[in-house]
N, C-alpha and C. Protein backbone atom coordinates (compact mmCIF):
# COMPACT_ATOMS: atom_id res chain seq x y z
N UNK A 1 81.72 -282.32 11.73
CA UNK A 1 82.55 -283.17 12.52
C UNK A 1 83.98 -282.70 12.47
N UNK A 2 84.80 -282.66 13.61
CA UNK A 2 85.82 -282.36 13.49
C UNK A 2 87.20 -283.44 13.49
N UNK A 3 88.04 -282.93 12.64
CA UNK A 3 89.23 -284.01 11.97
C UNK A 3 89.67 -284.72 13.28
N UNK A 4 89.91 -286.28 12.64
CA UNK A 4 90.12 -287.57 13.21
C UNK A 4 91.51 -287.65 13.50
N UNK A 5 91.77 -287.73 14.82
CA UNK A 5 93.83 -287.89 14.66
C UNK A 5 93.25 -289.54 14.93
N UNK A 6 94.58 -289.89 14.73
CA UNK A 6 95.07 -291.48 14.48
C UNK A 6 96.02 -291.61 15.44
N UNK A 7 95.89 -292.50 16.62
CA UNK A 7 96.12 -292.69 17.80
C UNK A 7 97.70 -293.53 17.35
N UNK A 8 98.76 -293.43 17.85
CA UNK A 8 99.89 -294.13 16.85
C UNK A 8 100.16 -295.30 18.23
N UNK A 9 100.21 -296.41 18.49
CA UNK A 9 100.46 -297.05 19.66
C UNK A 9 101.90 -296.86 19.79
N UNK A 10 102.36 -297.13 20.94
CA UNK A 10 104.07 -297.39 21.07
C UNK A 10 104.57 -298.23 20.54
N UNK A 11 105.89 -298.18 20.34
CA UNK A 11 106.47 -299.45 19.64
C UNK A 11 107.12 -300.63 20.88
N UNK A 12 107.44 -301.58 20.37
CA UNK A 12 107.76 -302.68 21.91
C UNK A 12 109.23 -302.95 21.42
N UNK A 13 110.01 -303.23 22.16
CA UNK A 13 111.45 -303.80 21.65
C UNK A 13 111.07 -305.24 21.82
N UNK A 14 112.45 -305.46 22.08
CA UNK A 14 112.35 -307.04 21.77
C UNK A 14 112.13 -307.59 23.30
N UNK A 15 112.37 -306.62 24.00
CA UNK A 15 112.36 -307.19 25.57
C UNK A 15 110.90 -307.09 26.17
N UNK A 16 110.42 -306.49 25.26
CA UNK A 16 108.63 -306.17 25.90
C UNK A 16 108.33 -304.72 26.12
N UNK A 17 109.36 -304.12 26.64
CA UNK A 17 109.06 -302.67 26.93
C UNK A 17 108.96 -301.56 26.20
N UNK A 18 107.87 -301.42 26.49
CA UNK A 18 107.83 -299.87 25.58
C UNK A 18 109.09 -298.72 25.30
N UNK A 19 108.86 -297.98 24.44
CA UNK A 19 109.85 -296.67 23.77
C UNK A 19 108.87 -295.95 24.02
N UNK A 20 109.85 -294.52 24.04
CA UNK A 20 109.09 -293.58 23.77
C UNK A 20 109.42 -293.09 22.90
N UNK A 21 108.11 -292.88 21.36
CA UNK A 21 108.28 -292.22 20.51
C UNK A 21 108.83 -290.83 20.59
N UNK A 22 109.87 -290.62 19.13
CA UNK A 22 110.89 -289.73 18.94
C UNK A 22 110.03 -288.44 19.46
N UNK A 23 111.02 -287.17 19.75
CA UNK A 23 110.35 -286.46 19.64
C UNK A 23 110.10 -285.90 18.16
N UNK A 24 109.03 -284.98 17.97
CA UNK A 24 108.69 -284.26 16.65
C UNK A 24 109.42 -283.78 16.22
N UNK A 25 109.58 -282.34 17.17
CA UNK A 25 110.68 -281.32 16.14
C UNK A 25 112.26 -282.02 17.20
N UNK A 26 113.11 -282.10 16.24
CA UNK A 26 114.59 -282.34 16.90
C UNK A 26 114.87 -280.79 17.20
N UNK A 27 115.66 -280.77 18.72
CA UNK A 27 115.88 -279.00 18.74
C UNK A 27 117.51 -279.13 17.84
N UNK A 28 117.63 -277.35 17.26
CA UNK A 28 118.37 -276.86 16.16
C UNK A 28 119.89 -276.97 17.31
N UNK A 29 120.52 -277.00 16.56
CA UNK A 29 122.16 -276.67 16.61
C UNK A 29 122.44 -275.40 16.59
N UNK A 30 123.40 -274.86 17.41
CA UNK A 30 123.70 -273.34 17.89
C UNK A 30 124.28 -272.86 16.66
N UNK A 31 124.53 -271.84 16.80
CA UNK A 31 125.47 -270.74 15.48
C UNK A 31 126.57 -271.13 16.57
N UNK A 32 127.71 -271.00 15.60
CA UNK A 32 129.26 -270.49 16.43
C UNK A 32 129.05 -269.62 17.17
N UNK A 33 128.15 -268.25 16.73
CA UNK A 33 128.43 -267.22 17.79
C UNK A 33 127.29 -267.16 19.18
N UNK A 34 125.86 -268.11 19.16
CA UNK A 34 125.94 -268.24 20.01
C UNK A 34 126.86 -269.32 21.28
N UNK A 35 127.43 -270.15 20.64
CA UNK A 35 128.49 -271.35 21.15
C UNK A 35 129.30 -270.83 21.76
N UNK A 36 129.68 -269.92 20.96
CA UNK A 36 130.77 -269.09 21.88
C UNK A 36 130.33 -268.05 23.30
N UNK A 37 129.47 -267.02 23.01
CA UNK A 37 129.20 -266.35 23.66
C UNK A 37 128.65 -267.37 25.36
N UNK A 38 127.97 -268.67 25.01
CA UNK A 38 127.56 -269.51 25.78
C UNK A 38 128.98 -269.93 26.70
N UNK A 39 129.93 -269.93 25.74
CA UNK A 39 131.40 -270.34 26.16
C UNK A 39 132.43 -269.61 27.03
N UNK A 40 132.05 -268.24 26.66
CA UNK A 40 133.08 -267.54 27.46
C UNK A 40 133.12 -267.09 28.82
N UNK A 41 132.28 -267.44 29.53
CA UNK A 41 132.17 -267.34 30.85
C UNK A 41 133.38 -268.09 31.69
N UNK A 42 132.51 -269.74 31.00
CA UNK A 42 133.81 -270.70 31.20
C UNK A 42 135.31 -270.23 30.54
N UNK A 43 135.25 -269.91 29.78
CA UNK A 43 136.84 -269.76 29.06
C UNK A 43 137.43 -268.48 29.90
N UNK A 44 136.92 -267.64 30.02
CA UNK A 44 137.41 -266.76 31.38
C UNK A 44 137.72 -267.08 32.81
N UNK A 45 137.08 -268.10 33.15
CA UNK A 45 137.09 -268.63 34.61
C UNK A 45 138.80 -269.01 34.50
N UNK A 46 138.63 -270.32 33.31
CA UNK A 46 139.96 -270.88 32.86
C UNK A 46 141.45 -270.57 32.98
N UNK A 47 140.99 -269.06 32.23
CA UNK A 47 142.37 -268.18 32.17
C UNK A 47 142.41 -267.10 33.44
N UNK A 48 141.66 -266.89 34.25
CA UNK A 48 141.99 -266.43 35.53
C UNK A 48 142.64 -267.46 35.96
N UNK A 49 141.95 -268.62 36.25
CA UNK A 49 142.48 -269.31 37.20
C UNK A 49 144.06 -269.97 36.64
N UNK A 50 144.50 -270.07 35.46
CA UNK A 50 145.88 -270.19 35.18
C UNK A 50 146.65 -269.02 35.30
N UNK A 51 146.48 -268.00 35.00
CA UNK A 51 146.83 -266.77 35.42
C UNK A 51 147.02 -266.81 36.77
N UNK A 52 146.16 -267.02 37.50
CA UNK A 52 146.02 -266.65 39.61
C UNK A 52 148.16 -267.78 39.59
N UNK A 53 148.18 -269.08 39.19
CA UNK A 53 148.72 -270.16 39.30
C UNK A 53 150.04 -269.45 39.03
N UNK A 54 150.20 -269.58 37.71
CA UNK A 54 151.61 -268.76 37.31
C UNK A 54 152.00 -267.92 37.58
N UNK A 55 151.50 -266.89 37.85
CA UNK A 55 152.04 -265.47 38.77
C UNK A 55 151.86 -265.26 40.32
N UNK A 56 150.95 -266.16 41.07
CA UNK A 56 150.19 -266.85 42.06
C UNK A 56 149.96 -265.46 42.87
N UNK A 57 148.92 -264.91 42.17
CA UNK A 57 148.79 -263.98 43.18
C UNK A 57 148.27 -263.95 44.07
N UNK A 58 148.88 -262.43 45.02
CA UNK A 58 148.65 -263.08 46.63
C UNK A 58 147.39 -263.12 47.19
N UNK A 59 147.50 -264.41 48.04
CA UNK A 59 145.87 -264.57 48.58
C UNK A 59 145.42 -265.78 48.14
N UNK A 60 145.39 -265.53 46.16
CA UNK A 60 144.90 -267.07 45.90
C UNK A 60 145.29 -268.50 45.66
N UNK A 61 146.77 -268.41 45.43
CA UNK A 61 147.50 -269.58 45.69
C UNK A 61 149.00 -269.39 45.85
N UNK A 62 149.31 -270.49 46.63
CA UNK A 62 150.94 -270.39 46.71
C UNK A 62 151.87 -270.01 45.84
N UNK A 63 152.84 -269.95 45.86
CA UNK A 63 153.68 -269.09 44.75
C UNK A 63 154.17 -270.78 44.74
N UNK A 64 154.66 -270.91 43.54
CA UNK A 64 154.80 -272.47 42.94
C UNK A 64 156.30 -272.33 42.17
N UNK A 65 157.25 -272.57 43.45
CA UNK A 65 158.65 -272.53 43.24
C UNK A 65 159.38 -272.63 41.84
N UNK A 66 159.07 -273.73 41.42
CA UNK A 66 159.46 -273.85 39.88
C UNK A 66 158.84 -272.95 38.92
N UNK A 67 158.02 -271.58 39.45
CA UNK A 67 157.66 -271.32 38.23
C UNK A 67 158.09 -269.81 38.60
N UNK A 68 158.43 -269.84 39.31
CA UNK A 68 158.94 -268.39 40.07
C UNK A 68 160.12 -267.31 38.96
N UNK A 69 159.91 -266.38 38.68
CA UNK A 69 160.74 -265.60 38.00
C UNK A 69 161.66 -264.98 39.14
N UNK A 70 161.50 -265.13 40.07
CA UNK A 70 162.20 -264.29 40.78
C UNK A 70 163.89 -265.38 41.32
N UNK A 71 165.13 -264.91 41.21
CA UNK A 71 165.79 -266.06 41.64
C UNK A 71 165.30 -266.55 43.27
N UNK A 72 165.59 -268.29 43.28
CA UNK A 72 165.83 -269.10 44.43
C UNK A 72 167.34 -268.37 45.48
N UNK A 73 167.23 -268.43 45.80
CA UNK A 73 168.66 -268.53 47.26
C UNK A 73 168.88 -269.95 47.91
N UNK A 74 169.80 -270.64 47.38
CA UNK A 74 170.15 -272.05 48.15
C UNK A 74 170.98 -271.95 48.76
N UNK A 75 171.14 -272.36 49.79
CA UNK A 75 172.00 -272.24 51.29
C UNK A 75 172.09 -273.78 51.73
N UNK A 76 172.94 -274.22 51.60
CA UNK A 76 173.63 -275.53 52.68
C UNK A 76 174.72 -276.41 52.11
N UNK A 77 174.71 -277.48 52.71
CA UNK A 77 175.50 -278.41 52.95
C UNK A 77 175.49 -279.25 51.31
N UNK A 78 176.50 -279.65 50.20
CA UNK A 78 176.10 -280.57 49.05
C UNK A 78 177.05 -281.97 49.20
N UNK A 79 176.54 -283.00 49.62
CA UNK A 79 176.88 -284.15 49.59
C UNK A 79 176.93 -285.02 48.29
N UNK A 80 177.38 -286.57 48.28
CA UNK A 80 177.02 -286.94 46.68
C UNK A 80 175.89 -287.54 47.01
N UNK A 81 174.66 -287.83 46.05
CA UNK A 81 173.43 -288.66 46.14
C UNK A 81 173.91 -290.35 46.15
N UNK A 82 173.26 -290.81 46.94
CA UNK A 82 173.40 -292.35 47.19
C UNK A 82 173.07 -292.45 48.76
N UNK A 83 173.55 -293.29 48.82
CA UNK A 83 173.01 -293.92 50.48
C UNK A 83 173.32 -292.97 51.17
N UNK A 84 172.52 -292.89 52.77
CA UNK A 84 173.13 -291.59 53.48
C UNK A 84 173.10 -290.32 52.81
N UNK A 85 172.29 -290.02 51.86
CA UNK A 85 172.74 -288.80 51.31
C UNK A 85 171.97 -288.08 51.90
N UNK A 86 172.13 -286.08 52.10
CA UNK A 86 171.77 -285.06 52.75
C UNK A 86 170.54 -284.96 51.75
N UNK A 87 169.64 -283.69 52.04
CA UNK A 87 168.76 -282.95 51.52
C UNK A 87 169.47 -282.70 50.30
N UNK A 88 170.85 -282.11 50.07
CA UNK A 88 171.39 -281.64 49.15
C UNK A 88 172.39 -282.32 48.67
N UNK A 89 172.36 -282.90 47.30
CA UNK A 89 173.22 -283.62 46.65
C UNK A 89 173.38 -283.60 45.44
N UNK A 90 174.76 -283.96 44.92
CA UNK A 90 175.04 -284.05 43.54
C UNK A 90 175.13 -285.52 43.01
N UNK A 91 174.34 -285.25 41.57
CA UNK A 91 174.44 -287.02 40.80
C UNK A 91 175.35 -286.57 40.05
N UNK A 92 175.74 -285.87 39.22
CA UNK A 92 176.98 -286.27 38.44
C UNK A 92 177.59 -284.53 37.91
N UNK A 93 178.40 -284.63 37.41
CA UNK A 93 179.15 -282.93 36.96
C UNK A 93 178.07 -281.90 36.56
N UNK A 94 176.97 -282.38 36.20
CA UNK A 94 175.78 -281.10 35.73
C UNK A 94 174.20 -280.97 36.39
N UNK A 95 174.34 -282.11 37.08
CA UNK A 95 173.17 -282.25 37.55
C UNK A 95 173.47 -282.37 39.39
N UNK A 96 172.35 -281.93 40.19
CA UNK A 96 171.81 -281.90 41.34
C UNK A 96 170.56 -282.04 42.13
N UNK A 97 170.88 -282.33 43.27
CA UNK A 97 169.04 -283.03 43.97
C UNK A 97 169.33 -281.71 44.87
N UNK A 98 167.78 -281.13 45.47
CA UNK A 98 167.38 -280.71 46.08
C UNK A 98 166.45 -281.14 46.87
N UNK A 99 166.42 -281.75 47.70
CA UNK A 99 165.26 -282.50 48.23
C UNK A 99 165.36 -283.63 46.97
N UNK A 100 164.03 -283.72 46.91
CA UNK A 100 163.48 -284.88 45.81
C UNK A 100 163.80 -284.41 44.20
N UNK A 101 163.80 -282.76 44.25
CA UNK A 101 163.79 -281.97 42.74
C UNK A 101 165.36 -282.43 41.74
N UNK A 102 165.20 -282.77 40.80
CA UNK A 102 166.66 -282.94 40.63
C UNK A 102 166.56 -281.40 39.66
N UNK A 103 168.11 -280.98 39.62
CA UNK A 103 168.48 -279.04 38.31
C UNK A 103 169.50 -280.05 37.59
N UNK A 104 169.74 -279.90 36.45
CA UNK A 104 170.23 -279.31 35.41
C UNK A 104 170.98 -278.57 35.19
N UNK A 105 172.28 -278.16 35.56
CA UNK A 105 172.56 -276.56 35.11
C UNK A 105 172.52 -276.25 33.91
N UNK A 106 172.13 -275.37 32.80
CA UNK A 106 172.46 -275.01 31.88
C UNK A 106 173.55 -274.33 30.86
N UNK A 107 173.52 -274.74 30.26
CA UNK A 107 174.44 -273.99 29.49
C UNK A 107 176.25 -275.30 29.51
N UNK A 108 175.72 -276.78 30.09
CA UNK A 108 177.25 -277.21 30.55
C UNK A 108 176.54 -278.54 29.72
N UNK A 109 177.49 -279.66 29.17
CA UNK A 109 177.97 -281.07 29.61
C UNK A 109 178.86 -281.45 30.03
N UNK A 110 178.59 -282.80 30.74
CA UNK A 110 179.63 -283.26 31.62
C UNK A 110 179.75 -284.68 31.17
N UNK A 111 180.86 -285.61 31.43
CA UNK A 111 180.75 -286.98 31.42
C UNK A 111 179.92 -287.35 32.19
N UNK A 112 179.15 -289.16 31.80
CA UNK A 112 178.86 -289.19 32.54
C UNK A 112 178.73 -290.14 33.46
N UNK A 113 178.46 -290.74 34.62
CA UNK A 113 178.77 -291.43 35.87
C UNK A 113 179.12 -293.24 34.85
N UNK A 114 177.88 -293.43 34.54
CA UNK A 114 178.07 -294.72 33.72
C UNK A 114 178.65 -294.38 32.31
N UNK A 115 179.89 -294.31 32.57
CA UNK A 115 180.92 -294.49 31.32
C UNK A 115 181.43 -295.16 30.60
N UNK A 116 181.00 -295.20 29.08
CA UNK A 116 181.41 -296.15 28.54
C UNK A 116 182.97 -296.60 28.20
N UNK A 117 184.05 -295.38 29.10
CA UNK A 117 185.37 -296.27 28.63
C UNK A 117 186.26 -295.65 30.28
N UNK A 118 187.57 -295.88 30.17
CA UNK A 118 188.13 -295.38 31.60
C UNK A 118 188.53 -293.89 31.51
N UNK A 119 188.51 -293.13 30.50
CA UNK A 119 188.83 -292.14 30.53
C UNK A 119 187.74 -290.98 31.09
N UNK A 120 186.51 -291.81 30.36
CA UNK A 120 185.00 -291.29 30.52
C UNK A 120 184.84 -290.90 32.46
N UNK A 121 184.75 -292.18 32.83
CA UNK A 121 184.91 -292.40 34.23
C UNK A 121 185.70 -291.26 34.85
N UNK A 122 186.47 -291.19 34.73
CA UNK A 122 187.85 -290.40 35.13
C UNK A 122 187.47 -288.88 35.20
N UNK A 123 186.74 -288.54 33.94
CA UNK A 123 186.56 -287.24 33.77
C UNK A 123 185.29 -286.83 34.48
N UNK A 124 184.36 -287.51 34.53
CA UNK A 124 183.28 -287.65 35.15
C UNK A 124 183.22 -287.61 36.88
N UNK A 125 183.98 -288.31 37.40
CA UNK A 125 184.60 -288.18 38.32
C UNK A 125 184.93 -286.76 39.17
N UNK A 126 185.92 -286.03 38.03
CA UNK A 126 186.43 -284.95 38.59
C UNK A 126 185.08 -283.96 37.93
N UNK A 127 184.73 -283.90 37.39
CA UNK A 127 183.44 -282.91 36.82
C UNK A 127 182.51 -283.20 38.22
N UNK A 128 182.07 -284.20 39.11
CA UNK A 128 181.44 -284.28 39.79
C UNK A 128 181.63 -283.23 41.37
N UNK A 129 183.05 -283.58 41.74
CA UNK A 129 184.02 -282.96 42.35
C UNK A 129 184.21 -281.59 42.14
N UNK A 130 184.63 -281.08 41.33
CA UNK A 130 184.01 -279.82 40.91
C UNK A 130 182.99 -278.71 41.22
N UNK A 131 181.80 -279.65 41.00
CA UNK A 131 180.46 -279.28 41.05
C UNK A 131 180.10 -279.37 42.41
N UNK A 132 180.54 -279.86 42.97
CA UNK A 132 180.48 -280.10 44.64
C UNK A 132 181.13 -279.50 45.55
N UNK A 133 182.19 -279.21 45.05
CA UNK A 133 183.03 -277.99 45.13
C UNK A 133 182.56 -276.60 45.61
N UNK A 134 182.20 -276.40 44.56
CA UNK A 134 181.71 -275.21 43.82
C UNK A 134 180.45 -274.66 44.80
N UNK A 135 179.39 -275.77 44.26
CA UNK A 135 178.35 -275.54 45.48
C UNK A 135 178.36 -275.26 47.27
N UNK A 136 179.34 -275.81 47.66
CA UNK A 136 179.88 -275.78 48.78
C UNK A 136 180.29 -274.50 49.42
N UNK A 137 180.62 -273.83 48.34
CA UNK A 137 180.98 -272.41 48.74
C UNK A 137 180.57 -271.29 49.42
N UNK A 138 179.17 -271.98 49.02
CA UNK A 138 178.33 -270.82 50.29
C UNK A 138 176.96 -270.73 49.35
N UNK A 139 175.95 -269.74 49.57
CA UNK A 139 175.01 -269.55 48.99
C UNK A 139 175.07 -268.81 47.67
N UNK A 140 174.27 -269.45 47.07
CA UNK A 140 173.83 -269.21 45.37
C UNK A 140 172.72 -268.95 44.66
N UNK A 141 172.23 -268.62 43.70
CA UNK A 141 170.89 -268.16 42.58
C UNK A 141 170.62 -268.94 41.97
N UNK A 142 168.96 -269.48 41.44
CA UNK A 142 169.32 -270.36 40.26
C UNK A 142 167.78 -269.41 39.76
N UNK A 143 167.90 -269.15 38.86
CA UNK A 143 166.98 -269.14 37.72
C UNK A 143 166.82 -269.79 36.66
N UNK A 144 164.93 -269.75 36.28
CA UNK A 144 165.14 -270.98 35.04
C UNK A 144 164.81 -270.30 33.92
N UNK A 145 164.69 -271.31 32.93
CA UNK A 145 164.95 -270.68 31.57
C UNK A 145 163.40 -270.48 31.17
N UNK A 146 163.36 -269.55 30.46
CA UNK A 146 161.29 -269.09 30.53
C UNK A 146 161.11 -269.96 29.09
N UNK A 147 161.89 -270.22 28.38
CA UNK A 147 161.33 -271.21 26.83
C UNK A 147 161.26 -272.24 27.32
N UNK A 148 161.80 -273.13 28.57
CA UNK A 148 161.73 -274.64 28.25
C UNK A 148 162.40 -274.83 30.13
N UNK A 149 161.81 -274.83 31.24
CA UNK A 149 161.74 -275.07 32.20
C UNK A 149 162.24 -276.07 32.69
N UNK A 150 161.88 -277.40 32.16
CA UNK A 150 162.03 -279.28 32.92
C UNK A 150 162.57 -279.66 31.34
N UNK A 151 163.52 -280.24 31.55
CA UNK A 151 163.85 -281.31 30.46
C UNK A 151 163.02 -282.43 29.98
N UNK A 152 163.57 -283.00 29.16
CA UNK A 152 162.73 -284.58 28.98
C UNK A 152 162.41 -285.54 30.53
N UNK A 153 163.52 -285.51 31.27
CA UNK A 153 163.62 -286.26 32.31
C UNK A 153 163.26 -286.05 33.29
N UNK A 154 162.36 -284.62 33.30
CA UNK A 154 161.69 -284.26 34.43
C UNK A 154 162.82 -283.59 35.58
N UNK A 155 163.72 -282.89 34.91
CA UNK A 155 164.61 -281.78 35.78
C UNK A 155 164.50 -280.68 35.65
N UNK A 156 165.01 -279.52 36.23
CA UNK A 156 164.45 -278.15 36.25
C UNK A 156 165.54 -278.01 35.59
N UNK A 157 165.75 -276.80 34.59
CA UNK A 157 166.60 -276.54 33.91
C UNK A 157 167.02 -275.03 34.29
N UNK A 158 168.09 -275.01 34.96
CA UNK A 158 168.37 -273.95 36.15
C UNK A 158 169.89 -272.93 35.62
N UNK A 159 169.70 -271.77 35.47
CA UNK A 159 171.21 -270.93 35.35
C UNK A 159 171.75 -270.88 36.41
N UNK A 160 173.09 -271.31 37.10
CA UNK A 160 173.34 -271.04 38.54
C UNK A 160 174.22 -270.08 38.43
N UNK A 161 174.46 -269.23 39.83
CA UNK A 161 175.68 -267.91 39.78
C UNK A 161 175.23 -267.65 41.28
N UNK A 162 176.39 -267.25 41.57
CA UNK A 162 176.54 -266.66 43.11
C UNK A 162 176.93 -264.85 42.54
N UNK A 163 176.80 -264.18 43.26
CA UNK A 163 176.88 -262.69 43.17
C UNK A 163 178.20 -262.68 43.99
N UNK A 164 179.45 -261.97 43.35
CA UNK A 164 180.45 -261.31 43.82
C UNK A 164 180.15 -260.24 44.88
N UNK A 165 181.49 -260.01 45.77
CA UNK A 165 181.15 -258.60 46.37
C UNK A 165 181.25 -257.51 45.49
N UNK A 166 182.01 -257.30 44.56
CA UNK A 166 181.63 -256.16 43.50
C UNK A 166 180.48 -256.23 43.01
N UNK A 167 179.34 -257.32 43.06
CA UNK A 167 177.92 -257.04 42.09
C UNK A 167 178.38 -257.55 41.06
N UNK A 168 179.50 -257.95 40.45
CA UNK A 168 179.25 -259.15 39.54
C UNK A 168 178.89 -260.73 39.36
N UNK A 169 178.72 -261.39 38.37
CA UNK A 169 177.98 -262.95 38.94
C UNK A 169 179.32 -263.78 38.41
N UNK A 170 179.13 -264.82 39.29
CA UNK A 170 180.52 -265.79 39.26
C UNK A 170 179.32 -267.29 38.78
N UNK A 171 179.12 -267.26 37.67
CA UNK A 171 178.73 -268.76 36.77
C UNK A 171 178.82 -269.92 36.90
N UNK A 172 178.32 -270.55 37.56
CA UNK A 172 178.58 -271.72 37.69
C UNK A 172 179.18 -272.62 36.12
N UNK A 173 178.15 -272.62 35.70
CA UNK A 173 178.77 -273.01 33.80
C UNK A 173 179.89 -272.45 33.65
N UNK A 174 180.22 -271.28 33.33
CA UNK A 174 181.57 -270.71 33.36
C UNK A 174 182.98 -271.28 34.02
N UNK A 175 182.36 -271.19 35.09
CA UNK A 175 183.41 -272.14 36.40
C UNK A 175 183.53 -273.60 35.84
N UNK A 176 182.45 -274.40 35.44
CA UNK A 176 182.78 -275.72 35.23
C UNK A 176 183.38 -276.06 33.46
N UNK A 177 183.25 -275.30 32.80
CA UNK A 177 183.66 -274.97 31.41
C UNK A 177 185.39 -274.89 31.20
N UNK A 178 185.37 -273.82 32.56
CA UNK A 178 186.74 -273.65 32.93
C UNK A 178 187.94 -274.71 33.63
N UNK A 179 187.37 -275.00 34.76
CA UNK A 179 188.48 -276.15 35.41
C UNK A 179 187.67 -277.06 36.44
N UNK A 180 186.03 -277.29 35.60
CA UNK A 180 185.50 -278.71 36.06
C UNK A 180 185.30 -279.94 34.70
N UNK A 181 186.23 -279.62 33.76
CA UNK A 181 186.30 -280.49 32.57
C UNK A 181 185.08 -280.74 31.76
N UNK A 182 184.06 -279.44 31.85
CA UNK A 182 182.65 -279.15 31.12
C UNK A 182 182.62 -278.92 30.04
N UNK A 183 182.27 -279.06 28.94
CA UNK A 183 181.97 -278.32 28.03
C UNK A 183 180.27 -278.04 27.34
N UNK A 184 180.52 -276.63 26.61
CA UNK A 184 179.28 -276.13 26.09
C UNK A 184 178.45 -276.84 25.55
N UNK A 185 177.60 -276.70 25.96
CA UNK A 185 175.92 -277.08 25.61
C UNK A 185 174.58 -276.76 26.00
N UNK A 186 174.37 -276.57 25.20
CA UNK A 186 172.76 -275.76 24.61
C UNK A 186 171.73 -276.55 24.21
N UNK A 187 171.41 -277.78 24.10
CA UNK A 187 170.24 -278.68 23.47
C UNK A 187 171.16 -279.32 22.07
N UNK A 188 170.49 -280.01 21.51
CA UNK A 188 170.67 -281.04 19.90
C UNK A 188 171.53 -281.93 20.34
N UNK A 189 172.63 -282.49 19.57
CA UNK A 189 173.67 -283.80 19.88
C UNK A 189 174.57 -283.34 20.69
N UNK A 190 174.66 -284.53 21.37
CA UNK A 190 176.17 -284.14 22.00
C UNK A 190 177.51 -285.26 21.60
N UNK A 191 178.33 -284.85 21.54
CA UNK A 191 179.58 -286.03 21.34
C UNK A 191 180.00 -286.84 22.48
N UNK A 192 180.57 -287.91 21.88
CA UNK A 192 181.05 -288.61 23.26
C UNK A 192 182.11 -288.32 23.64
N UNK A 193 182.22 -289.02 25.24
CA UNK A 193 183.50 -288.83 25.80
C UNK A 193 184.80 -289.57 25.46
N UNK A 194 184.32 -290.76 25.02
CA UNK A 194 185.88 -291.83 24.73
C UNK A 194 186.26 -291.63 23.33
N UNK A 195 187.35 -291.47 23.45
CA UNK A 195 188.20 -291.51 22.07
C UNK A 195 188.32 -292.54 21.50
């Protein structure tokens, strides 16, 4: 006679319905190296396709302005931001709108618009003026900084300079450092304006 298996019934939950018993063997867990090898197809797709993005090469996606190494050329009109304001406007001695984008210039602080005393105001004021100034002059460069692009506040953090007719660059920072009442700054604390 040949050996007797033992028929195991299903088990019932509490609702009436059957389970289906576990399976026997549980299947094994991969090695790392097949995990990986399983992995890198995907992990290649990944880094093409961030690669194609950041350098945007041609064909597969737009070149994505803010990330552009190559300088911008801005050309027009700089108004102040508020009501009525143009495409192109300034919010206060260091900062500017482009459309919707607000820059940063680097390398400057300025007072600023909401001042905490009258002197603040004052200086802020003419730092704005300045900067509006300045821009006005005709067309300019902005390149950004490759360590740290957008600030906390979601601005582009931009070097500006117009090119001389000799081929040298005329700084915007420089210019406002000089006689738009700017001073240096690079990131960490800054001091205040009221004495």
């Amino acid at each position: 006679m040949g050996r007797k298996t033992r028929f195991k019934p299903k088990r019932r939950t509490r609702a009436g319905r059957r389970t289906v018993r576990p399976a026997r063997f549980k299947r094994r867990q991969p090695t790392w190296r097949e995990a990986w090898v399983s992995m890198r197809p995907l992990l290649l797709l990944i880094a093409l396709a961030t690669l194609a993005y950041v350098f945007a090469l041609p064909g597969v996606l737009p070149a994505p302005g803010w990330l552009s190494s190559e300088p911008q050329v801005i050309e027009g009109r700089f108004t102040r931001c508020g009501r009525g304001r143009g495409y192109y406007c300034v919010v206060d001695g260091d900062t500017f709108k482009l459309g919707e984008r607000s820059v940063r210039v680097v390398g400057i602080d300025t007072a600023e618009k909401d001042a905490g005393c009258p002197a603040e105001a004052v200086q802020a004021e003419a730092s704005t003026r300045a900067l509006q100034g300045w821009l006005n002059r005709g067309p300019f460069r902005m390149t950004h900084r490759l360590d740290e692009p957008i600030d906390r506040y979601g601005r582009g953090l931009r070097t500006i300079y117009r090119l001389r007719p000799d081929g040298s660059e005329d700084r915007l920072a420089d210019f406002m450092r000089r006689e738009g009442g700017a001073r240096g700054y690079w990131g960490g604390g800054r001091g205040g304006w009221c004495l």
